[in-house]
Protein backbone atom coordinates (compact mmCIF):
# COMPACT_ATOMS: atom_id res chain seq x y z
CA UNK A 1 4.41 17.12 5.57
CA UNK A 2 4.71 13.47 6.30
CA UNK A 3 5.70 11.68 9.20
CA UNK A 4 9.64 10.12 8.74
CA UNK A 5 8.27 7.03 11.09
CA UNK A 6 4.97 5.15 12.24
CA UNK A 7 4.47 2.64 14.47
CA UNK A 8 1.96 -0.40 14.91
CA UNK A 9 1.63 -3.26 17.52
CA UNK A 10 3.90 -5.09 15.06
CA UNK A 11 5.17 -2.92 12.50
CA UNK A 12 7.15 -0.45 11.77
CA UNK A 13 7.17 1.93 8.64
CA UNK A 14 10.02 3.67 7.76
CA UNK A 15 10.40 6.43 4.74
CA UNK A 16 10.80 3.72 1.97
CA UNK A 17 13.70 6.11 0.20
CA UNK A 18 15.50 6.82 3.44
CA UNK A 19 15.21 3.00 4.58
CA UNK A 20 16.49 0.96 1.52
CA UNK A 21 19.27 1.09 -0.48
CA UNK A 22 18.36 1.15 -4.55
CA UNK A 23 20.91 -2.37 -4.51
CA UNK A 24 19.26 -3.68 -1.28
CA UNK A 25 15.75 -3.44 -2.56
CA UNK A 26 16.53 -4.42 -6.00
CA UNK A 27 17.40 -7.92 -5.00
CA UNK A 28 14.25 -7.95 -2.65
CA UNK A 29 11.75 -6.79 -5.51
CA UNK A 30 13.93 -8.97 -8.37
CA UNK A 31 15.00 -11.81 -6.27
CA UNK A 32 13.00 -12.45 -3.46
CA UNK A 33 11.26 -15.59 -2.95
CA UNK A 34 8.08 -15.91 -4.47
CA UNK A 35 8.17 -12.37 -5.96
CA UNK A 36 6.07 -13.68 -8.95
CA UNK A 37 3.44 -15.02 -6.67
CA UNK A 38 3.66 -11.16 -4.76
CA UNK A 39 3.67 -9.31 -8.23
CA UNK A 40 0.76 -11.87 -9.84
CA UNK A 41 -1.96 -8.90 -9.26
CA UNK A 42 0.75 -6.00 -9.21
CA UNK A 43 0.49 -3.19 -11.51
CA UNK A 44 4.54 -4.16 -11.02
CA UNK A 45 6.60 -7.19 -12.34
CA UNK A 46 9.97 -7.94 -10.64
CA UNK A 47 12.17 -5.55 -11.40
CA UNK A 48 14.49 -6.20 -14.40
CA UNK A 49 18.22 -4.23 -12.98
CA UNK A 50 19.02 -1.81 -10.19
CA UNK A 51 18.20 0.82 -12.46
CA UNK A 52 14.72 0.01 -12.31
CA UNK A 53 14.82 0.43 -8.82
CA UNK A 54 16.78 3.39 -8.80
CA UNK A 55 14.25 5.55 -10.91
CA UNK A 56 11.63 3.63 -8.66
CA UNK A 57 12.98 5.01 -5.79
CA UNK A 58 13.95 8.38 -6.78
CA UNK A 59 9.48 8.28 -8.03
CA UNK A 60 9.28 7.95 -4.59
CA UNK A 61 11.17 10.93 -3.31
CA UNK A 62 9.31 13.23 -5.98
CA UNK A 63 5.99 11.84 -4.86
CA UNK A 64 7.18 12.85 -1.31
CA UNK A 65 8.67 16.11 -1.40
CA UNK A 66 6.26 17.43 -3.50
CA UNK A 67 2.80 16.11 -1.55
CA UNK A 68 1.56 13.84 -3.41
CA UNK A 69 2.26 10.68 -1.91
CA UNK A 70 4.10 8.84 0.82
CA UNK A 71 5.45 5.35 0.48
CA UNK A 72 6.65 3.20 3.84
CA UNK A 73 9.34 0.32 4.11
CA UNK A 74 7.24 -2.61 6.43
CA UNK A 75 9.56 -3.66 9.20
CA UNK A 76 8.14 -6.33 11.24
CA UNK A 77 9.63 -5.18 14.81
CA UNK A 78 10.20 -8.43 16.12
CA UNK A 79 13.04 -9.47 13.00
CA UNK A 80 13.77 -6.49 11.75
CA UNK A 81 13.15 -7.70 8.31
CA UNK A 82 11.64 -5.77 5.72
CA UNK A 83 8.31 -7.35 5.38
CA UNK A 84 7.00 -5.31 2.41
CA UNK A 85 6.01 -1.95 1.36
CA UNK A 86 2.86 0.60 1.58
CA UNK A 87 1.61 3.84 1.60
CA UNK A 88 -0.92 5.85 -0.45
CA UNK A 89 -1.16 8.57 -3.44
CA UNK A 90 -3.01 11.84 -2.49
CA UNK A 91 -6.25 13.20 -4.88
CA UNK A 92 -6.14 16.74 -2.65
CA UNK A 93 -8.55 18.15 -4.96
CA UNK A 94 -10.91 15.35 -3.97
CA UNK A 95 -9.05 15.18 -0.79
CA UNK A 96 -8.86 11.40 -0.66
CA UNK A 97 -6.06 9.11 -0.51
CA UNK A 98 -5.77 5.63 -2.41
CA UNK A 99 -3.91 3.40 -0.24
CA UNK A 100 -1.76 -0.12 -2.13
CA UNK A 101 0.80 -2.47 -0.47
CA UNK A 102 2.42 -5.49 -1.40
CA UNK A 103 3.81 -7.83 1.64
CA UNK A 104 6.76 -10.37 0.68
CA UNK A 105 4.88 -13.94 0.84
CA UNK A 106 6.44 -15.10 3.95
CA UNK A 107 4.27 -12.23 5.96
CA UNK A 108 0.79 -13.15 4.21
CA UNK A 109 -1.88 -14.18 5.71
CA UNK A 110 -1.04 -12.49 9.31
CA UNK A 111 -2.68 -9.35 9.31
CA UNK A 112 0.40 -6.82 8.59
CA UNK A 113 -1.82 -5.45 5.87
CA UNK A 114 -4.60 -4.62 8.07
CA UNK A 115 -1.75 -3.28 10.44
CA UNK A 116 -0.49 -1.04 8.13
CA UNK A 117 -3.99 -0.09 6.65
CA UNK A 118 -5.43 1.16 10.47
CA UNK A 119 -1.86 3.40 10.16
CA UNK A 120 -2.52 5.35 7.24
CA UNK A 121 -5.93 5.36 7.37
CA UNK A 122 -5.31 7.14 10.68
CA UNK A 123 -2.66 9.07 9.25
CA UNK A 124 -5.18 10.29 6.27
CA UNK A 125 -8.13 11.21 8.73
CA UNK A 126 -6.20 12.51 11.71
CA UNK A 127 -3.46 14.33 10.60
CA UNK A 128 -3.45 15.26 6.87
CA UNK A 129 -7.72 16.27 7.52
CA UNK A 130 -8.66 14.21 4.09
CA UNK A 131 -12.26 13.04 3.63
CA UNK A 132 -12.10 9.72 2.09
CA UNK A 133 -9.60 6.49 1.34
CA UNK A 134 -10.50 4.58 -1.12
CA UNK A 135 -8.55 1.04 -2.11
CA UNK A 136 -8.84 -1.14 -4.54
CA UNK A 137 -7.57 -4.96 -5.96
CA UNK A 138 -7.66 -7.16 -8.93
CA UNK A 139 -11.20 -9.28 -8.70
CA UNK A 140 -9.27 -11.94 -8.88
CA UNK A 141 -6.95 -11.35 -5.72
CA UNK A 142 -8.98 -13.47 -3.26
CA UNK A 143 -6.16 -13.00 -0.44
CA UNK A 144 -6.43 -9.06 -1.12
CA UNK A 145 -10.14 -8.82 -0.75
CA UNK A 146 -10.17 -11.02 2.18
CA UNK A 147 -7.36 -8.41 3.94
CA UNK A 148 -9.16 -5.43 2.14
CA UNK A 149 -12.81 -6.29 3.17
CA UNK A 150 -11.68 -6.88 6.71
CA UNK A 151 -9.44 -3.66 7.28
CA UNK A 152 -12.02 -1.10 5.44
CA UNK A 153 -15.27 -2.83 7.81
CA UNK A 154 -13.28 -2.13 11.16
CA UNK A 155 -12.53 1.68 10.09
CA UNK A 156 -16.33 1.81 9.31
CA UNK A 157 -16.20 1.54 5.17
CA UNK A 158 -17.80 0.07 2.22
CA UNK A 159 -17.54 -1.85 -0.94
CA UNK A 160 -18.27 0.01 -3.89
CA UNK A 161 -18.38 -2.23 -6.47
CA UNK A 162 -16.43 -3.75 -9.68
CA UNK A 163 -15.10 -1.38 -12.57
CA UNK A 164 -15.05 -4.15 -15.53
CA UNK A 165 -12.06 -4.11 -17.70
CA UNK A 166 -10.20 -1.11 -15.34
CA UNK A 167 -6.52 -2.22 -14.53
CA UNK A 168 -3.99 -2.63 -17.17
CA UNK A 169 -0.63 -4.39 -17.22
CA UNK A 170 2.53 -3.90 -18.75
CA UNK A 171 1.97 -7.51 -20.33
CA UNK A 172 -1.04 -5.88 -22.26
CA UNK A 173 -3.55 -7.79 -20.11
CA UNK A 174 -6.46 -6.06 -18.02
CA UNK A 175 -8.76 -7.09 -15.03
CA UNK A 176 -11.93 -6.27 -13.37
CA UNK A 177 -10.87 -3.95 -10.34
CA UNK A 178 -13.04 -4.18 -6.65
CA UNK A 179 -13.05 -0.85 -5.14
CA UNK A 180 -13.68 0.27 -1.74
CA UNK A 181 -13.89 3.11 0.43
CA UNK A 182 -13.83 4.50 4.37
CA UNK A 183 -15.59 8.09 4.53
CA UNK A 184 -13.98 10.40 7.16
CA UNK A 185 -17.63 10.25 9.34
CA UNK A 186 -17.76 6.50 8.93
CA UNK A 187 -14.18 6.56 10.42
CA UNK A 188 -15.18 8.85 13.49
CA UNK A 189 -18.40 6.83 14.08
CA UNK A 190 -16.38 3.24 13.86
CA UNK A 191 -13.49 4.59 16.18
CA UNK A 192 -15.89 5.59 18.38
């Protein structure tokens, strides 16, 4: 149902479970540098043994196979490094698709997330015929809003507003969430 491969000016996105090894992205998710600073707003923390990532991984491949959800290794073309990871969850009885991504920290602040967003946002619209994306961050993710706000106003979106006390954590803590979303005709009439 989904595409094995896209590709961006910069970018591209591989079928996370078919691209990493469970090992591989252990150390990346465990290890990497600054993965506390990536994870800080994360419904994830760093992942605590391979076996994490295993059952993380093999969540992935249910969530594909059965439709719900696709899930993209980042590969910025020009290293060949694994830059992060997105994709999106699919409501098909509301026929909308929630989109999340986390970008190791030496790729912030260069627009791969708006990259990647334009992809699956086309993807959503163009070839799976769904009606709305929606995305959201912690309130208190300035560097996601920043990406977020600029992504979902080129595709022709909105922002919808704050839900107080909305995402939990596996520490027990919860946060304000922002929430936005691109409607399928605001898509059309911003791509023209």
């Amino acid at each position: 149902m989904f595409p094995e491969y896209l590709e961006t000016d910069r970018l591209e996105l591989h079928r996370l479970d078919d691209y990493v090894t469970p090992l591989d992205y252990y150390e990346v998710c465990a290890h990497d540098p600054g993965i506390d600073e990536v994870t800080a707003y994360m419904p994830w923390a760093p992942h605590d043994s391979p076996k994490e990532t295993k059952e993380f991984l093999d969540e992935v491949t249910e969530r594909w196979e059965n439709g719900e959800g696709v899930d993209y290794a980042l590969v910025e073309t020009e290293s060949g490094e694994l830059a992060g990871c997105g994709g999106f969850g699919i409501d098909w009885d509301r026929k909308a698709a929630s989109l999340g991504c986390w970008l190791r920290k030496p790729y912030w602040g260069n627009g791969y997330s708006g990259e990647r967003a334009d992809a699956l946002i086309e993807l959503a619209f163009e070839t799976l015929d769904l009606d709305c994306v929606e995305v959201t961050h912690n309130a208190e993710n300035e560097k996601s809003r920043r990406a977020i706000e600029k992504y979902v106003e080129r595709n022709g979106g909105q922002r919808d507003g704050v839900a107080r006390h909305a995402l939990a954590y596996g520490d027990g803590s919860v946060s304000d969430e922002v929430r936005y979303t691109v409607l399928r005709e605001e898509y059309e009439a911003a791509r023209g």
